[in-house]
C-alpha atoms as a PDB file:
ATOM      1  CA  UNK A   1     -22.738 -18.813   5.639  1.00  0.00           C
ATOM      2  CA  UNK A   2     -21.277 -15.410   5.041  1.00  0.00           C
ATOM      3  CA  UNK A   3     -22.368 -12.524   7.124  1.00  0.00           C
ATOM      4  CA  UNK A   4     -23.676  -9.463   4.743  1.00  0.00           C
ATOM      5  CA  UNK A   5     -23.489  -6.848   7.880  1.00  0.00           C
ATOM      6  CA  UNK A   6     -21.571  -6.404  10.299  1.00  0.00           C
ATOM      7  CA  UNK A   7     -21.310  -8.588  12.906  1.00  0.00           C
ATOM      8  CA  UNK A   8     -18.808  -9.374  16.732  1.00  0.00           C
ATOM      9  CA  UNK A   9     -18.784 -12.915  16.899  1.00  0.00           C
ATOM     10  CA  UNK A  10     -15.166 -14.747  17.525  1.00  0.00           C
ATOM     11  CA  UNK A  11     -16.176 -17.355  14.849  1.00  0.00           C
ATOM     12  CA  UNK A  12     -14.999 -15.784  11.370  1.00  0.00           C
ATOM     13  CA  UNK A  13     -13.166 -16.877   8.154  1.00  0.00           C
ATOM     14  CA  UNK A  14     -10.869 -14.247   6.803  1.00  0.00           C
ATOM     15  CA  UNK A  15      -9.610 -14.651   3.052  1.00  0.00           C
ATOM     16  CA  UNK A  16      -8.812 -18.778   2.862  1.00  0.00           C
ATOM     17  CA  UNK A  17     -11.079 -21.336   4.266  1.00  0.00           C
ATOM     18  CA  UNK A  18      -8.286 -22.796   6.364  1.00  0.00           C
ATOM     19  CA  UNK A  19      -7.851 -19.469   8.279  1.00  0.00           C
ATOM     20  CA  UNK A  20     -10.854 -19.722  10.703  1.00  0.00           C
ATOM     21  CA  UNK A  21     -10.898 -17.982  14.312  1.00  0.00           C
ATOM     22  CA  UNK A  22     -13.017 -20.284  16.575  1.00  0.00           C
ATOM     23  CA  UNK A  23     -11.748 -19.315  20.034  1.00  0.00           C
ATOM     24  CA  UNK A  24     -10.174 -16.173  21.720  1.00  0.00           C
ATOM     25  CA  UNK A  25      -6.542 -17.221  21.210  1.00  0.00           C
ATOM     26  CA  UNK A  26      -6.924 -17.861  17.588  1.00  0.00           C
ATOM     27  CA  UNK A  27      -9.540 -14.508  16.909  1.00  0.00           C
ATOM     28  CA  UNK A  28      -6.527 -12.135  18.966  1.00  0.00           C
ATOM     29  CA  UNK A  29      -4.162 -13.410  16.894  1.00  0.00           C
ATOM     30  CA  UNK A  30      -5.859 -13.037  13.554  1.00  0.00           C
ATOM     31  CA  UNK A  31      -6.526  -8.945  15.034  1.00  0.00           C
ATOM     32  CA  UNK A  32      -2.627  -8.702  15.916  1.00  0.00           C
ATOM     33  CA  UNK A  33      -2.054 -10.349  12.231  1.00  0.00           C
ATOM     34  CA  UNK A  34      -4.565  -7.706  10.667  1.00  0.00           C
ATOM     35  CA  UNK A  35      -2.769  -4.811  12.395  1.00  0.00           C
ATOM     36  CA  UNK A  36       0.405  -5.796  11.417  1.00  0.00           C
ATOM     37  CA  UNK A  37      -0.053  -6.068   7.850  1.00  0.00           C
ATOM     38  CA  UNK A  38      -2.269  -2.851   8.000  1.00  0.00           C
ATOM     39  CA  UNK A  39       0.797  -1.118   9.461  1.00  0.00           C
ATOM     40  CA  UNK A  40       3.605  -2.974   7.220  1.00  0.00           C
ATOM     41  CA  UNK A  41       1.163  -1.672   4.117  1.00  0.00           C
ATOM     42  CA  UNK A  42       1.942   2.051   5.343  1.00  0.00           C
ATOM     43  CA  UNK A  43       6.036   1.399   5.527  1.00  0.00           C
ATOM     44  CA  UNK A  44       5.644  -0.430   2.238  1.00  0.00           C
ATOM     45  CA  UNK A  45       4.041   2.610   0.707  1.00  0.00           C
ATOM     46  CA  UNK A  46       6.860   5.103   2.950  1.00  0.00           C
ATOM     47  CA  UNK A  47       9.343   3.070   1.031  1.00  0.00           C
ATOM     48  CA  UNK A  48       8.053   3.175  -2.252  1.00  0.00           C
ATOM     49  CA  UNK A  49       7.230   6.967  -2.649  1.00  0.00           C
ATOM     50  CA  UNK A  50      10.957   7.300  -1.323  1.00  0.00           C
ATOM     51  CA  UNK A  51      11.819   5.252  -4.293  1.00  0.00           C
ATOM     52  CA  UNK A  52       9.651   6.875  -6.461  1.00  0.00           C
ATOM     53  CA  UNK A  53      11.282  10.241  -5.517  1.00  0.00           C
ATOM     54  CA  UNK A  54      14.685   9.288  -6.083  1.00  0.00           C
ATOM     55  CA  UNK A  55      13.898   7.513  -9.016  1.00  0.00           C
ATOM     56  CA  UNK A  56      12.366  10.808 -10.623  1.00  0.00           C
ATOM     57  CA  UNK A  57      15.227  13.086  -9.134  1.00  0.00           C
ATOM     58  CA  UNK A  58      18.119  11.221 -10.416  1.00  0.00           C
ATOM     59  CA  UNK A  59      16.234  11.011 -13.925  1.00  0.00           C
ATOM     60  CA  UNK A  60      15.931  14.582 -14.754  1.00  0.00           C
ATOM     61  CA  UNK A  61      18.337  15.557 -17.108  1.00  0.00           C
ATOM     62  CA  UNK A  62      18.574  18.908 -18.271  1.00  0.00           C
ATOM     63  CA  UNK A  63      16.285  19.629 -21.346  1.00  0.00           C
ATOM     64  CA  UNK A  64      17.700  20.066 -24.613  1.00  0.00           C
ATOM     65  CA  UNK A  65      17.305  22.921 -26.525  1.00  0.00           C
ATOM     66  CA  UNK A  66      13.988  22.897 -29.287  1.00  0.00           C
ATOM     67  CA  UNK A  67      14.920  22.548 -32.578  1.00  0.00           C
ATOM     68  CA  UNK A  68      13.221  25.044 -35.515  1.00  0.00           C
ATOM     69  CA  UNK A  69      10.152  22.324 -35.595  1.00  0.00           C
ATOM     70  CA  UNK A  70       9.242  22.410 -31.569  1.00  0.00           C
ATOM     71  CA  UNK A  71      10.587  18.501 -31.037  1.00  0.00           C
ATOM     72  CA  UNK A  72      13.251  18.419 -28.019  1.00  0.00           C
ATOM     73  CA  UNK A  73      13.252  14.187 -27.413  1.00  0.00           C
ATOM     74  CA  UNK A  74      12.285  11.181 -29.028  1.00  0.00           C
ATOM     75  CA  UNK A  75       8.801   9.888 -27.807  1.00  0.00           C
ATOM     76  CA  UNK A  76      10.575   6.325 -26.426  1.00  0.00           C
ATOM     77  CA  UNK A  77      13.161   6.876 -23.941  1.00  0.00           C
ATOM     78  CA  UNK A  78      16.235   5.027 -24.715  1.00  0.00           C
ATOM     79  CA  UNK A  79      16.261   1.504 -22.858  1.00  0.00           C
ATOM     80  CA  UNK A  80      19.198   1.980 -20.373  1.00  0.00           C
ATOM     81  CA  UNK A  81      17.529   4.814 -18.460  1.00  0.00           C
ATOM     82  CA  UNK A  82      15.433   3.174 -15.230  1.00  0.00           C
ATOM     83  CA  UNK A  83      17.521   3.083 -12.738  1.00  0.00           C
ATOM     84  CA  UNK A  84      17.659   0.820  -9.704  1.00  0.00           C
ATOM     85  CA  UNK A  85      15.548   2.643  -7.509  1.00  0.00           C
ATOM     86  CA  UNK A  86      12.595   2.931 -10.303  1.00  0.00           C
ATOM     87  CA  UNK A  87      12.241  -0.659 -10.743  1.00  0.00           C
ATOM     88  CA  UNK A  88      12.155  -1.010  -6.584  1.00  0.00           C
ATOM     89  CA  UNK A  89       9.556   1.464  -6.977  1.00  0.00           C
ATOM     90  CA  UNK A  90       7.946  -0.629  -9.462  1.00  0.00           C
ATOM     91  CA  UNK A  91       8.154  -4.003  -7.775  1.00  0.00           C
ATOM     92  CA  UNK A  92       6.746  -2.089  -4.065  1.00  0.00           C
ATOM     93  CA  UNK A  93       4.260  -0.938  -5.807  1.00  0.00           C
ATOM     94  CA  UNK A  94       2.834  -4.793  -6.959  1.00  0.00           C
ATOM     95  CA  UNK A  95       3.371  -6.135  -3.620  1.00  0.00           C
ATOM     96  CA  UNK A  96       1.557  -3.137  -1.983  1.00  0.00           C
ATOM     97  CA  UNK A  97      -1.514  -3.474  -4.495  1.00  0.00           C
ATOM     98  CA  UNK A  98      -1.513  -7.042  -3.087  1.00  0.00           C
ATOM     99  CA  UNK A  99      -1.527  -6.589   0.135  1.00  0.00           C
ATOM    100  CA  UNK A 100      -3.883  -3.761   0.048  1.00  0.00           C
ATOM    101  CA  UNK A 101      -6.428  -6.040  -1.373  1.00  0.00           C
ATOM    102  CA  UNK A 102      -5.949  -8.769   0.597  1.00  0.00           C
ATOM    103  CA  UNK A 103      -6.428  -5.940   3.274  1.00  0.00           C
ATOM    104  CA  UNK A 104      -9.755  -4.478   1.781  1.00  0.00           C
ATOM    105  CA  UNK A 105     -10.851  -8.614   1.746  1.00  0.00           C
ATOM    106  CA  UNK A 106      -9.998  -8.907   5.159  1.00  0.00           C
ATOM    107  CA  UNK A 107     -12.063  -6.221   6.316  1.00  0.00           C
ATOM    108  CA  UNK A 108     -15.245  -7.425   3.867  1.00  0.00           C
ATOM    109  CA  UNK A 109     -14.990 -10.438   6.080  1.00  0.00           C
ATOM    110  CA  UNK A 110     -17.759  -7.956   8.136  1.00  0.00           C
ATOM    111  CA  UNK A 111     -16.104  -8.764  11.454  1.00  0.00           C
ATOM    112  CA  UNK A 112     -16.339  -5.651  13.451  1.00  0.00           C
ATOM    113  CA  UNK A 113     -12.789  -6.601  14.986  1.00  0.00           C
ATOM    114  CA  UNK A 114     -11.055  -7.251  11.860  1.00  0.00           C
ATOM    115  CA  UNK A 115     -12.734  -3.775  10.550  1.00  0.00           C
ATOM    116  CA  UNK A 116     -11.284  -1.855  13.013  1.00  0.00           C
ATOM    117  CA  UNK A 117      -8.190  -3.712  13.284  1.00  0.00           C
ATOM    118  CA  UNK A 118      -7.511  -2.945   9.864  1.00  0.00           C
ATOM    119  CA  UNK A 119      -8.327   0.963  10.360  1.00  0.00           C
ATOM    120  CA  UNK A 120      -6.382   1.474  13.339  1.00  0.00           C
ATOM    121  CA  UNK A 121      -3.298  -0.462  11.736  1.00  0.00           C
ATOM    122  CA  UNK A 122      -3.299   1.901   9.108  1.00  0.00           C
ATOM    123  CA  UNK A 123      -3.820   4.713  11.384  1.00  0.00           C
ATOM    124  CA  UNK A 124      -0.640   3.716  13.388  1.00  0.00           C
ATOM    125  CA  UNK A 125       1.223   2.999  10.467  1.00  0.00           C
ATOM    126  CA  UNK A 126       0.781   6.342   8.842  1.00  0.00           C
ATOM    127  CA  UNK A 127       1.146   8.121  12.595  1.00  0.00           C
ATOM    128  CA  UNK A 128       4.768   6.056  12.468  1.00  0.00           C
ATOM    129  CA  UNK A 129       6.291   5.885   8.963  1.00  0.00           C
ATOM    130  CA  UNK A 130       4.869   8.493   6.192  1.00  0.00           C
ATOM    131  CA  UNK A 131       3.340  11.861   9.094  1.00  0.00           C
ATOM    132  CA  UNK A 132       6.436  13.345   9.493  1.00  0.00           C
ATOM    133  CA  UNK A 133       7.059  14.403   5.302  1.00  0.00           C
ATOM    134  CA  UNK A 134       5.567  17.768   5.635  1.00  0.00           C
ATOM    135  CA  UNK A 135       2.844  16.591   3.178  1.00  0.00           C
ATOM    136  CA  UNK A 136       5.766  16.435   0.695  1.00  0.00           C
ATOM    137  CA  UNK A 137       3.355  13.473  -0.528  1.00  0.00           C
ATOM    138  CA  UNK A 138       0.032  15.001  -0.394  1.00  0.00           C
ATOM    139  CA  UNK A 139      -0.986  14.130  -3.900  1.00  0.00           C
ATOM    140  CA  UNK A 140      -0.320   9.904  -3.454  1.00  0.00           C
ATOM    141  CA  UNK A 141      -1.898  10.134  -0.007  1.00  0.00           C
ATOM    142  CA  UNK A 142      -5.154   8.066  -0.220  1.00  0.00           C
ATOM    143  CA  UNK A 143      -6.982   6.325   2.076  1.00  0.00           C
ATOM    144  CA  UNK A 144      -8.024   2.966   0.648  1.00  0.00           C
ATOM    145  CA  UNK A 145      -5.214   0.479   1.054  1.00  0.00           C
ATOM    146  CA  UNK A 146      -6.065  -0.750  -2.245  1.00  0.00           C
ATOM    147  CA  UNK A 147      -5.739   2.050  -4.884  1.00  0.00           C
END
């Protein structure tokens, strides 16, 4: 049966039905794997607002100059223009959606542990990878792992 509230008990199935904690060893280790990914999910997100940044400063090109009727560019972009660092953007972005879900599902598992696992993982991995930007950032900051 599923526990609705929160509860402390070791015995707990997080996201697959084969991943059951039924003793100590097994329950530490699934806490150890929650703050791991929760901290991995904040470098994944360092890295992909890095991306995003030098994707969108090595695409601005300087603005050509309005014609009579106010149009300056066509409404498509041509093709050739994402570069490299846009489509690593791109793909970081997917695989930290994913992981911030599997995150969020993790910690609706209503094991008190895994709960604050998860939220000091993410605290640590913002501390470590994305605090020292000078809020560079401030706008894509958000709290939920999953948006």
């Amino acid at each position: 049966m599923m526990h609705m509230t929160f509860y402390w008990g070791i015995k707990a199935t997080i996201l697959f039905n084969f991943w059951k904690t039924d003793s100590w060893l097994s329950y530490i280790r699934t806490l150890i794997a929650c703050f791991v990914f929760s901290a991995f999910y904040q470098y994944l997100e360092n890295r992909r607002v890095q991306f995003k940044s030098l994707s969108s400063s090595s695409s601005r090109r300087p603005q050509p100059a309005r014609s009579s009727s106010g149009v300056s560019a066509p409404l498509i972009p041509k093709s050739g223009t994402r570069s490299a660092a846009k489509a690593a953007s791109i793909l970081l972005f997917g695989v930290n959606a994913a992981i911030g879900y599997l995150l969020m599902l993790a910690a609706m598992s209503f094991n008190g542990g895994f709960f604050i696992a998860i939220v000091v993982g993410l605290t640590v991995g913002y501390a470590v990878f994305r605090s020292d930007d000078g809020g560079s950032d401030a706008v894509t900051d958000d709290p939920c792992p999953c948006a």
